[in-house]
PDB file of N, CA and C in Angstrom:
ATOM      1  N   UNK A   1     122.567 121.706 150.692  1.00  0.00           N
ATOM      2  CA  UNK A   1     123.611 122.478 150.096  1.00  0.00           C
ATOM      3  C   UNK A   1     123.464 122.391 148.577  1.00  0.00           C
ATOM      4  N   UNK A   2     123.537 123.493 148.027  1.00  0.00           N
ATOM      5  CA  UNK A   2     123.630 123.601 146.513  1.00  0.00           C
ATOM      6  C   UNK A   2     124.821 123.859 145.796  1.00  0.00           C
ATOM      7  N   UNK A   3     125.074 124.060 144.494  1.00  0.00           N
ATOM      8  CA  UNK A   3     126.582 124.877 143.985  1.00  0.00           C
ATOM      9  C   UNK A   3     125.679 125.784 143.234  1.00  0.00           C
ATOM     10  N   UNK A   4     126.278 126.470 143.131  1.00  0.00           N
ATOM     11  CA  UNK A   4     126.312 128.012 141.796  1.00  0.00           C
ATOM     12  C   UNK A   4     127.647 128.788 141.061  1.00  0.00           C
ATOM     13  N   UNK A   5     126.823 128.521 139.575  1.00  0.00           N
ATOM     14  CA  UNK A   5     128.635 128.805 139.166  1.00  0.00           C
ATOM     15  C   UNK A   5     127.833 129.809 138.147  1.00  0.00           C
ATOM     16  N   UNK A   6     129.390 131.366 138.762  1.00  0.00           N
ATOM     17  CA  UNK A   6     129.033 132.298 138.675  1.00  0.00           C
ATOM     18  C   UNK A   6     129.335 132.479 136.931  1.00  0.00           C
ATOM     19  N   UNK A   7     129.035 132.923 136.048  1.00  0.00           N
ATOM     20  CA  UNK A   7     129.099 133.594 134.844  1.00  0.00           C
ATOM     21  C   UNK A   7     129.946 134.851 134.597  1.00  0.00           C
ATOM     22  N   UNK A   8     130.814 135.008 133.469  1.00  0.00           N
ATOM     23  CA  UNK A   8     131.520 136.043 133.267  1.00  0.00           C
ATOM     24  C   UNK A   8     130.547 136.532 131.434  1.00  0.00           C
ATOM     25  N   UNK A   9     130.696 137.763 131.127  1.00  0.00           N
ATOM     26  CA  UNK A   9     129.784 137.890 129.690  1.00  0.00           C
ATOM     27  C   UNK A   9     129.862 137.024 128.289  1.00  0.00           C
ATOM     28  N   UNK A  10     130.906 135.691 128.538  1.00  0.00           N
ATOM     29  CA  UNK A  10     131.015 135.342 127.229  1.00  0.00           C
ATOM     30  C   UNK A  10     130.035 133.756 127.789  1.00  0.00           C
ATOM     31  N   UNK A  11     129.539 133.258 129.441  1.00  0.00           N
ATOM     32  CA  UNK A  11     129.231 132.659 129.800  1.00  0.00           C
ATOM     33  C   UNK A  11     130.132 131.547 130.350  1.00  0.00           C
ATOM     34  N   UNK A  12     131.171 132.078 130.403  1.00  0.00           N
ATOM     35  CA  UNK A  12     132.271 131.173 131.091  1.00  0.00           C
ATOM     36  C   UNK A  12     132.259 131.283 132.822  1.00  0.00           C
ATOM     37  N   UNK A  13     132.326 130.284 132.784  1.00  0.00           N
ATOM     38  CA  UNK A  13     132.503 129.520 134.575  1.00  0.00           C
ATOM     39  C   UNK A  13     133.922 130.567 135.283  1.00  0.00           C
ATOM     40  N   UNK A  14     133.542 131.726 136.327  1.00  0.00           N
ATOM     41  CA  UNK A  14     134.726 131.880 136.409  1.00  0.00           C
ATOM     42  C   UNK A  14     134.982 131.567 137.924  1.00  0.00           C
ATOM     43  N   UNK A  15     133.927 130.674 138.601  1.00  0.00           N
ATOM     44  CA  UNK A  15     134.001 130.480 140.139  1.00  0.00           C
ATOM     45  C   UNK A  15     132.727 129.729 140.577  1.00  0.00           C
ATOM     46  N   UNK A  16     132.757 128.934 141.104  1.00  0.00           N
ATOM     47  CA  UNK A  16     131.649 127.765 141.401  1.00  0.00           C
ATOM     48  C   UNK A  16     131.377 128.060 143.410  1.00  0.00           C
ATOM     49  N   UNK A  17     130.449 128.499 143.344  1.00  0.00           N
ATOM     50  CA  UNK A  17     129.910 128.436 145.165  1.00  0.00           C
ATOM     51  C   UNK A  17     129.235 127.356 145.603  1.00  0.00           C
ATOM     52  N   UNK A  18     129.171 127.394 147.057  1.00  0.00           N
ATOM     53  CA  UNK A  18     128.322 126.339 147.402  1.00  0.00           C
ATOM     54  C   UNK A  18     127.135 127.348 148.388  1.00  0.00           C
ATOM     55  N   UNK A  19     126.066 127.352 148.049  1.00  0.00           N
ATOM     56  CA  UNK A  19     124.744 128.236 148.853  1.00  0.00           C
ATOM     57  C   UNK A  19     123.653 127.165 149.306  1.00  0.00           C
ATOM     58  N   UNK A  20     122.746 127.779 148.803  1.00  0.00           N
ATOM     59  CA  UNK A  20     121.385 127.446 149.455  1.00  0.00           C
ATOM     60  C   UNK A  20     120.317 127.174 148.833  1.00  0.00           C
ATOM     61  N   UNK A  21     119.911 125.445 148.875  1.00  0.00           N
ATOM     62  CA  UNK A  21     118.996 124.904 148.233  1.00  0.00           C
ATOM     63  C   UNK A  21     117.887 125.824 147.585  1.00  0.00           C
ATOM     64  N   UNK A  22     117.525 125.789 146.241  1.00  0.00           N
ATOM     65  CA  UNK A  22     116.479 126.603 145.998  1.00  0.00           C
ATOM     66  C   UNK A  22     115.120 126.711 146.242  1.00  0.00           C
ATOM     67  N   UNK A  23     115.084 125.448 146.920  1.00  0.00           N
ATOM     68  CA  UNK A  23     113.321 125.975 147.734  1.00  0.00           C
ATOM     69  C   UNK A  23     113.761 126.262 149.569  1.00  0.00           C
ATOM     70  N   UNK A  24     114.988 126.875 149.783  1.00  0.00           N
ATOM     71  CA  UNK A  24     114.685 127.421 151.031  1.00  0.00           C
ATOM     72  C   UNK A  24     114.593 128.583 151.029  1.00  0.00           C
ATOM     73  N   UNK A  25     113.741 128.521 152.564  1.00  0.00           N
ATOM     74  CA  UNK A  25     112.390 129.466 152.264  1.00  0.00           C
ATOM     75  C   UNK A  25     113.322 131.329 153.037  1.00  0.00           C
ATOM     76  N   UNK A  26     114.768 131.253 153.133  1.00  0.00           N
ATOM     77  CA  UNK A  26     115.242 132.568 153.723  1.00  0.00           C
ATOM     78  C   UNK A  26     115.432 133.160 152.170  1.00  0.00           C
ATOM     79  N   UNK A  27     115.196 132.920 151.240  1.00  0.00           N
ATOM     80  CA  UNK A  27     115.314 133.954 149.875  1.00  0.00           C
ATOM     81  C   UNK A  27     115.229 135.390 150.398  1.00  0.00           C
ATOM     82  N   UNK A  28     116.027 136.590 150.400  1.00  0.00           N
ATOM     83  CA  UNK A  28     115.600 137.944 150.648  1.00  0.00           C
ATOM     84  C   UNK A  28     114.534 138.530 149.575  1.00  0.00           C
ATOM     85  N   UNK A  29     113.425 139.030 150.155  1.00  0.00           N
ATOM     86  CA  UNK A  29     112.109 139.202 149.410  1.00  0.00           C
ATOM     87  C   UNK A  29     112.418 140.048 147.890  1.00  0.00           C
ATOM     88  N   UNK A  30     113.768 140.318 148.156  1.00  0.00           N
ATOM     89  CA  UNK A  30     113.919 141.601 146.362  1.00  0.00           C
ATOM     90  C   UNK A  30     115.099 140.682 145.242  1.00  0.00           C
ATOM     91  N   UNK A  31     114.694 138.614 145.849  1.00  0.00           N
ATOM     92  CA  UNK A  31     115.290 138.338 144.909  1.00  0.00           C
ATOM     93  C   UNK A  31     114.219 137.307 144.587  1.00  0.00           C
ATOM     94  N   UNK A  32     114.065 137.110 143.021  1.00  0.00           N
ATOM     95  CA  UNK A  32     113.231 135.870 142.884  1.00  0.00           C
ATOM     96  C   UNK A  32     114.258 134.533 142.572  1.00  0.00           C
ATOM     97  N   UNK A  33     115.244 134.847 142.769  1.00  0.00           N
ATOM     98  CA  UNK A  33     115.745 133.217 142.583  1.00  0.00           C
ATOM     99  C   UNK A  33     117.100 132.912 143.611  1.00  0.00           C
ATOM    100  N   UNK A  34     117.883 131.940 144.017  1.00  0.00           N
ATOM    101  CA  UNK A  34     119.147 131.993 144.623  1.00  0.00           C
ATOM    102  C   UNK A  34     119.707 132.330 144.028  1.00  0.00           C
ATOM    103  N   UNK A  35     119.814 131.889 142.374  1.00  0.00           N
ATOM    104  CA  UNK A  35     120.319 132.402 141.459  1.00  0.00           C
ATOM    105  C   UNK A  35     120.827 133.775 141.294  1.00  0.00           C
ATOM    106  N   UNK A  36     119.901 134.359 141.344  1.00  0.00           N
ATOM    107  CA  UNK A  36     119.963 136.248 141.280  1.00  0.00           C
ATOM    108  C   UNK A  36     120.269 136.113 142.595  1.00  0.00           C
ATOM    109  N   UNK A  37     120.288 135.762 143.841  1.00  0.00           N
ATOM    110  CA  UNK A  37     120.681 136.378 144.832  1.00  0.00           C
ATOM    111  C   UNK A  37     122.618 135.996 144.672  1.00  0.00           C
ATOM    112  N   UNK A  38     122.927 135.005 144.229  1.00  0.00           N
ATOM    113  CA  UNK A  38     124.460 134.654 144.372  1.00  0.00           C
ATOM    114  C   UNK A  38     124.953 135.852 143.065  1.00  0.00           C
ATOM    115  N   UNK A  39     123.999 135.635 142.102  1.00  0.00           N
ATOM    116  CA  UNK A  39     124.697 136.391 140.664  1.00  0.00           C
ATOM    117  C   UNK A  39     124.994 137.946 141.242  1.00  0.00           C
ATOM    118  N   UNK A  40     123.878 138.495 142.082  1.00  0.00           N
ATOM    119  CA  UNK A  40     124.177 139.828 142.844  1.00  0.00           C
ATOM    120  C   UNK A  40     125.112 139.928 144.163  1.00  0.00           C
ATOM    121  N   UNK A  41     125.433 139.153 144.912  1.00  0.00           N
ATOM    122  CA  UNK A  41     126.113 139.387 145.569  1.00  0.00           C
ATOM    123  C   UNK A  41     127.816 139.056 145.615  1.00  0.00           C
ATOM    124  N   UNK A  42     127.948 137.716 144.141  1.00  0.00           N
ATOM    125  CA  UNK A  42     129.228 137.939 143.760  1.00  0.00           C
ATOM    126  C   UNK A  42     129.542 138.764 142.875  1.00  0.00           C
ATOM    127  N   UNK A  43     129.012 139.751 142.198  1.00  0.00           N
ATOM    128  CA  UNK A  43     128.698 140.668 141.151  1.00  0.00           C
ATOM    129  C   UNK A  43     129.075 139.855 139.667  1.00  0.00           C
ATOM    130  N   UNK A  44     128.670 138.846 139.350  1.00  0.00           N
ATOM    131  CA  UNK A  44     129.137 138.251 138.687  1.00  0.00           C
ATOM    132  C   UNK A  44     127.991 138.680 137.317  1.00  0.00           C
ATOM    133  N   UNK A  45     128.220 138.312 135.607  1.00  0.00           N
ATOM    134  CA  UNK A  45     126.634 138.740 134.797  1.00  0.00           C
ATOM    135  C   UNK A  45     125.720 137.733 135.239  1.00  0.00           C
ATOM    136  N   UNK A  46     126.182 136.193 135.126  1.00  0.00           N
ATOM    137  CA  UNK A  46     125.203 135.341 135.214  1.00  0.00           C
ATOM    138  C   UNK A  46     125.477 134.864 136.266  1.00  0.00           C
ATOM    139  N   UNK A  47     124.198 133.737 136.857  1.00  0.00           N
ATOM    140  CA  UNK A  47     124.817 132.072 137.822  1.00  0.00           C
ATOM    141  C   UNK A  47     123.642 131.656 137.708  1.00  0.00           C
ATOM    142  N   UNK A  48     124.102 130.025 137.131  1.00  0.00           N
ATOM    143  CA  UNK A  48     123.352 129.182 137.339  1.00  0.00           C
ATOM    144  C   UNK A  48     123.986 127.919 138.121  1.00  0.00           C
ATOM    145  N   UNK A  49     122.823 127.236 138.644  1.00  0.00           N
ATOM    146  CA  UNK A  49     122.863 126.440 139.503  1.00  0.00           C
ATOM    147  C   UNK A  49     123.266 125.308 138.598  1.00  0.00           C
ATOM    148  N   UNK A  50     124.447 124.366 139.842  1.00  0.00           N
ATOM    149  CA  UNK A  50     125.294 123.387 138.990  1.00  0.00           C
ATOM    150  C   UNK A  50     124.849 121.884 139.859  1.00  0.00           C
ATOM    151  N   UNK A  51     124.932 120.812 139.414  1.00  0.00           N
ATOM    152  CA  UNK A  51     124.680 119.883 140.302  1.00  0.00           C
ATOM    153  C   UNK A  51     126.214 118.695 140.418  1.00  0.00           C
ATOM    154  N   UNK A  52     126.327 118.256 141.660  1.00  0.00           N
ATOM    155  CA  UNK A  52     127.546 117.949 141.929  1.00  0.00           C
ATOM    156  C   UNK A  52     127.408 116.760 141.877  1.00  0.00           C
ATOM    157  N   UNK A  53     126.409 116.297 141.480  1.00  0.00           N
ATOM    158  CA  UNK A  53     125.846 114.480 141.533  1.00  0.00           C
ATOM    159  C   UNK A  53     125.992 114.152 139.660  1.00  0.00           C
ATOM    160  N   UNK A  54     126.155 115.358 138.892  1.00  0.00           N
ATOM    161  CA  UNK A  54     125.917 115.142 137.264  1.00  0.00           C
ATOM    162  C   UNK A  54     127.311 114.842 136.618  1.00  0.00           C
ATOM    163  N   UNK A  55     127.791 114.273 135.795  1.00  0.00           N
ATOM    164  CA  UNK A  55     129.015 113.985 135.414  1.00  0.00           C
ATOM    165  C   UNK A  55     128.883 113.328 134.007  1.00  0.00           C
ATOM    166  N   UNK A  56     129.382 114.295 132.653  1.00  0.00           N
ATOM    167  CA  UNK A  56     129.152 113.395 131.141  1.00  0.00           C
ATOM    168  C   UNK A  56     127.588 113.049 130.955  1.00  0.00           C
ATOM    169  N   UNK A  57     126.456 114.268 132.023  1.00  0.00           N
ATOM    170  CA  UNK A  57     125.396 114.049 131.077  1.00  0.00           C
ATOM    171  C   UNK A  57     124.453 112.591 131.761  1.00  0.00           C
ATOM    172  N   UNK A  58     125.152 111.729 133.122  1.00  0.00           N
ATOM    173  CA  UNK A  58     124.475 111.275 134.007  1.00  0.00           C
ATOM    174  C   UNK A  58     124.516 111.371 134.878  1.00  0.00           C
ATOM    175  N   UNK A  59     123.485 110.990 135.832  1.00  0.00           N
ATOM    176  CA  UNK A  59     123.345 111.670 137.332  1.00  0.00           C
ATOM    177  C   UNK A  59     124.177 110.092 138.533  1.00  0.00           C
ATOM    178  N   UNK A  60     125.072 110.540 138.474  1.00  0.00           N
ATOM    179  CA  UNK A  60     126.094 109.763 138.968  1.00  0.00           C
ATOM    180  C   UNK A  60     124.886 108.331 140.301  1.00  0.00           C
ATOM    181  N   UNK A  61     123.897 109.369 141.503  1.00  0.00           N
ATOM    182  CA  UNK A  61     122.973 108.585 142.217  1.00  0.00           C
ATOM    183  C   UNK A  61     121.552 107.943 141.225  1.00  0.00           C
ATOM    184  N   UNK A  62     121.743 107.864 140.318  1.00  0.00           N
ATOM    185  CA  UNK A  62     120.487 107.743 139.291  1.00  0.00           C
ATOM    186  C   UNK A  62     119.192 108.136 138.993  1.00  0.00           C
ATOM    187  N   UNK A  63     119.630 109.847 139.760  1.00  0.00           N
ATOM    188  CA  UNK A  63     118.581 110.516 139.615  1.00  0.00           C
ATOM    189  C   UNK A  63     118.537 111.337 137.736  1.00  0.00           C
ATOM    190  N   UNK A  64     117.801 112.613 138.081  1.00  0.00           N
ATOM    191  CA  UNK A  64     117.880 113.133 136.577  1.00  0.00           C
ATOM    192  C   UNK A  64     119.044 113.940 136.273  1.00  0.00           C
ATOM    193  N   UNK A  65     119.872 113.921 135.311  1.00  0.00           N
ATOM    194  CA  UNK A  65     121.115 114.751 135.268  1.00  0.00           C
ATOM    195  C   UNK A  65     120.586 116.217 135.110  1.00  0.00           C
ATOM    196  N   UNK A  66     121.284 116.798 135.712  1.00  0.00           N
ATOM    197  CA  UNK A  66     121.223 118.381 135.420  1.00  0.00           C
ATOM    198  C   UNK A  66     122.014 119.419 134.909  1.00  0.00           C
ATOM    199  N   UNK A  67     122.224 119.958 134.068  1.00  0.00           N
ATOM    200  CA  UNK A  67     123.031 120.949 132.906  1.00  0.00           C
ATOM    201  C   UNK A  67     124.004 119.771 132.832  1.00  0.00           C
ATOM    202  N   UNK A  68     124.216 118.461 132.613  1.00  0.00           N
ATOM    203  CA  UNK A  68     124.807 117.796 131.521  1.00  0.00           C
ATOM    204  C   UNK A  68     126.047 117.544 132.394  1.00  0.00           C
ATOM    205  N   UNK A  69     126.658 118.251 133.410  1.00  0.00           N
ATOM    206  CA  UNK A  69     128.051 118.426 133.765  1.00  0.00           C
ATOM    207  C   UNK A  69     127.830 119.404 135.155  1.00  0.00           C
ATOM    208  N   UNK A  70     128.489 118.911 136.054  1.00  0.00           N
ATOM    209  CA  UNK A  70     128.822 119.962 137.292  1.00  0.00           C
ATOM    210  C   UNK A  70     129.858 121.256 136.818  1.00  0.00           C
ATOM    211  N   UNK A  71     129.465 122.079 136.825  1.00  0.00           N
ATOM    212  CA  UNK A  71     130.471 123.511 136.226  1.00  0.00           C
ATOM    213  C   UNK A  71     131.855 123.105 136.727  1.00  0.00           C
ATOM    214  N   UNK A  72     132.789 123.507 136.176  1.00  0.00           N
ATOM    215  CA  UNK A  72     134.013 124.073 137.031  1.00  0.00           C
ATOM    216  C   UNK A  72     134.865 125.309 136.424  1.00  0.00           C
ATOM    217  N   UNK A  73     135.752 125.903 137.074  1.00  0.00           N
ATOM    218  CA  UNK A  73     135.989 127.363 136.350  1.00  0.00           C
ATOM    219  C   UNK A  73     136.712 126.891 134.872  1.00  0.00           C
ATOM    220  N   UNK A  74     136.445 127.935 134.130  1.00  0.00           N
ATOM    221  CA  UNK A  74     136.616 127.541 132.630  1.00  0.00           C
ATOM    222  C   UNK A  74     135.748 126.890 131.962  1.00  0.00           C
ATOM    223  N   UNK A  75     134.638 126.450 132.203  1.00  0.00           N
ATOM    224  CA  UNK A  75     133.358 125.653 131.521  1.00  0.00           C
ATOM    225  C   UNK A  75     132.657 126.532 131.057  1.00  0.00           C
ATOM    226  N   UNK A  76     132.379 126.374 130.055  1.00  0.00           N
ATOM    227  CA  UNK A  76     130.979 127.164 129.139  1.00  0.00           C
ATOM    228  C   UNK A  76     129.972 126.827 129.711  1.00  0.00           C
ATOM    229  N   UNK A  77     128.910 127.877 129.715  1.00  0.00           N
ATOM    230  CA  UNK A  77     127.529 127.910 129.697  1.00  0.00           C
ATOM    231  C   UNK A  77     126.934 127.911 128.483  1.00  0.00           C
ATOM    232  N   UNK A  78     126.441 126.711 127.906  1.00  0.00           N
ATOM    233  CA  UNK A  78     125.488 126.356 126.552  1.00  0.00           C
ATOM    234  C   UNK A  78     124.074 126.544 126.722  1.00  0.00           C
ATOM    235  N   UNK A  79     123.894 128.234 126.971  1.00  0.00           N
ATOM    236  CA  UNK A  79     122.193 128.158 126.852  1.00  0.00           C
ATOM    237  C   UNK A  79     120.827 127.849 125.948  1.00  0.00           C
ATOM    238  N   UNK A  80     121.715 127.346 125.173  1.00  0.00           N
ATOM    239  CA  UNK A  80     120.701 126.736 123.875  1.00  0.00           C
ATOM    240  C   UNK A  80     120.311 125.118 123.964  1.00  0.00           C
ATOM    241  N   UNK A  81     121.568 124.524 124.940  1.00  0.00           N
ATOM    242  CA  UNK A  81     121.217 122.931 125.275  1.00  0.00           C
ATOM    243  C   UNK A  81     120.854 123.501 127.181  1.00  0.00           C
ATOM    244  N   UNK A  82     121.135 124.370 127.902  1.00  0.00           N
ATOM    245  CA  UNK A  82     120.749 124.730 129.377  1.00  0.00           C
ATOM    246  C   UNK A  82     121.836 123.643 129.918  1.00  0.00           C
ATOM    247  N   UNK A  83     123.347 123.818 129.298  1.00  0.00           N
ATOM    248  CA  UNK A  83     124.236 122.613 129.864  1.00  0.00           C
ATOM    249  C   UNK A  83     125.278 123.701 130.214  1.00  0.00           C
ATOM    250  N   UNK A  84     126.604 122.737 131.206  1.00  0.00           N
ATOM    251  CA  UNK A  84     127.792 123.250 131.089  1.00  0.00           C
ATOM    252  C   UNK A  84     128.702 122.237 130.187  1.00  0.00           C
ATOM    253  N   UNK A  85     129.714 122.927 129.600  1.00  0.00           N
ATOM    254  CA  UNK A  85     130.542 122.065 128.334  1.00  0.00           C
ATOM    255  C   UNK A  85     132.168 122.634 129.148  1.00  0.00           C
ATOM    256  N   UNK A  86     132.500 121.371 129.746  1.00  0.00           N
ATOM    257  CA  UNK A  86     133.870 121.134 130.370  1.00  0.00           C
ATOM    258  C   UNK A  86     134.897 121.978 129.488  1.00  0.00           C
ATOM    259  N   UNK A  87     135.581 122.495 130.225  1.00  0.00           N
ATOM    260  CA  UNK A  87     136.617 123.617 129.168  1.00  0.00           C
ATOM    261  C   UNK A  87     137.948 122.295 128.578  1.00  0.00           C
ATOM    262  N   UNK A  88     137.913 122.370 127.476  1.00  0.00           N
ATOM    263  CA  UNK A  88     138.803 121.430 126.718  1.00  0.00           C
ATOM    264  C   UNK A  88     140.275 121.171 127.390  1.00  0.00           C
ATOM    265  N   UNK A  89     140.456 120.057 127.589  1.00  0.00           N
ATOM    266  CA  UNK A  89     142.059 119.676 128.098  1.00  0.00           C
ATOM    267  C   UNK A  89     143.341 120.009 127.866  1.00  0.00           C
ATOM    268  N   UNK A  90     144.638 120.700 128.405  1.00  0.00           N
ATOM    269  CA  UNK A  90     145.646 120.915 127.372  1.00  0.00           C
ATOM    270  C   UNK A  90     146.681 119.823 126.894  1.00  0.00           C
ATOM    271  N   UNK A  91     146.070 118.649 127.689  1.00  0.00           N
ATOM    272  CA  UNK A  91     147.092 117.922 127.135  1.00  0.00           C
ATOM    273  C   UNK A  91     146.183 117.561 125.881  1.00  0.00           C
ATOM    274  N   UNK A  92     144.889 117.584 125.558  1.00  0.00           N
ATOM    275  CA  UNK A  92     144.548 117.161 124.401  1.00  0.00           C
ATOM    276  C   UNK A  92     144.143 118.254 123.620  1.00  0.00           C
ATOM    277  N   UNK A  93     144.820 118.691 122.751  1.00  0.00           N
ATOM    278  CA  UNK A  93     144.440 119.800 121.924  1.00  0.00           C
ATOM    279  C   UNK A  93     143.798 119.846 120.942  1.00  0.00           C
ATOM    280  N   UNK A  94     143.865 118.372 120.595  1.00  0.00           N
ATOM    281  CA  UNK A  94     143.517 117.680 118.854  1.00  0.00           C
ATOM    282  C   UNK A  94     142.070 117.193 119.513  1.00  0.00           C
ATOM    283  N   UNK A  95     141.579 117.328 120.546  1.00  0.00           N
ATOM    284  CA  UNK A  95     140.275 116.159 120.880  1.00  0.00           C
ATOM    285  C   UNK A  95     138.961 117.267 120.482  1.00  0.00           C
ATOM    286  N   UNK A  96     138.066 116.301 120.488  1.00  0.00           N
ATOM    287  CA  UNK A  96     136.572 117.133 119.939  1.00  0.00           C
ATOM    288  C   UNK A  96     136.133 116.431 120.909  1.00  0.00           C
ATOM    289  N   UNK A  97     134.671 117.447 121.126  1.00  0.00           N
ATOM    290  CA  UNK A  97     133.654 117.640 122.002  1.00  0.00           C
ATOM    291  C   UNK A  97     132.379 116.925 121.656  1.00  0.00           C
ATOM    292  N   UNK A  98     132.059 115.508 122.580  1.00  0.00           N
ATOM    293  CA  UNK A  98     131.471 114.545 121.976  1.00  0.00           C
ATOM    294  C   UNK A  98     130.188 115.107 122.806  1.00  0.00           C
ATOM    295  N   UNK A  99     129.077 115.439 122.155  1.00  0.00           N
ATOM    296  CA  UNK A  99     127.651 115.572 122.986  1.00  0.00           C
ATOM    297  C   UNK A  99     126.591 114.747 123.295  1.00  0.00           C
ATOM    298  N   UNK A 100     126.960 113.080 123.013  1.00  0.00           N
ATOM    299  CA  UNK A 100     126.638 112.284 123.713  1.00  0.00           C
ATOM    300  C   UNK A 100     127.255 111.847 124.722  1.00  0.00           C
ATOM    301  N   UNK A 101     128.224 111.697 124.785  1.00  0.00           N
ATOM    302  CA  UNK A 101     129.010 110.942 125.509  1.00  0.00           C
ATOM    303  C   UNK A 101     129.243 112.556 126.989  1.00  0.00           C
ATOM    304  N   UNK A 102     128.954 113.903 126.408  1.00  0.00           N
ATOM    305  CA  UNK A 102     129.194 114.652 127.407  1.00  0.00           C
ATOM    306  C   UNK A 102     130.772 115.196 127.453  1.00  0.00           C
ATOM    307  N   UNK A 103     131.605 114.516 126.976  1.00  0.00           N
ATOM    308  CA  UNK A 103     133.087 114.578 127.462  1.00  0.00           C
ATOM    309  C   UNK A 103     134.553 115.033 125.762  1.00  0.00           C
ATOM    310  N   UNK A 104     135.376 115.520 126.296  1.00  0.00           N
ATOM    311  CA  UNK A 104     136.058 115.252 125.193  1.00  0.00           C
ATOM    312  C   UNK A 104     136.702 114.479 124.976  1.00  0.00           C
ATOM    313  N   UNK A 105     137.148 113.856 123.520  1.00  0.00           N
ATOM    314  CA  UNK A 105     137.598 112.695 123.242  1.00  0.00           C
ATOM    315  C   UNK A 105     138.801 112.867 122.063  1.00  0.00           C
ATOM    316  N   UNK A 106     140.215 112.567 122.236  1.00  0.00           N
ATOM    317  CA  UNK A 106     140.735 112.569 121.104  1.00  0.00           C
ATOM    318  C   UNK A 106     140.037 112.233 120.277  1.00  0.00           C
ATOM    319  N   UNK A 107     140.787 112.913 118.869  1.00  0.00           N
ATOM    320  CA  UNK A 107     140.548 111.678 117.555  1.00  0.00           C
ATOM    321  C   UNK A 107     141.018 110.979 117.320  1.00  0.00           C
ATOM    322  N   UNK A 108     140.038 110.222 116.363  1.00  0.00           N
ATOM    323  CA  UNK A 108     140.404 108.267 116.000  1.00  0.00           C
ATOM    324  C   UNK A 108     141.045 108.606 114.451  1.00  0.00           C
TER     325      UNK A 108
END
């Protein structure tokens, strides 16, 4: 089982699926990725694949983290780092977006 979280045009998370590992082999022959097959059939602009094991940028089983963060709706897509960036908290309004640490953090 995989996730895919679908893209709206500013690259915001507006719905996270769960599909089909990307090396299985039922891909329909007029898509080259799961990717494009979920991005076309939820009509969504983008989807990229999210991993549900990644959390703040580590891979929770100690494998390799992947896009930094498991999507959830309201998360940015940062295609310049290939991450998702957690949509900011409302109880914290004053906090900044720490890119080591992955997470937001009031200020000190």
């Amino acid at each position: 089982m995989a996730y895919y979280a679908l893209l709206d045009g500013d690259n915001i998370v507006t719905k996270v699926v769960t599909g089909n590992q990307e090396d299985d082999p039922r891909l329909p022959s007029e898509f080259s990725s799961w990717e494009e097959f979920y991005k076309d059939k939820h009509g969504a602009v983008d989807c990229k694949r999210t991993s549900y094991n990644t959390h703040k940028g580590v891979h929770v089983l100690g494998g390799t983290p992947f896009r930094k963060q498991l999507a959830e709706n309201g998360a940015e897509y940062l295609p310049d780092v290939d991450a998702f960036k957690p949509p900011q908290p409302f109880e914290m309004p004053d906090s900044t977006f720490n890119t080591t640490t992955w997470s937001w953090e009031d200020p000190e």
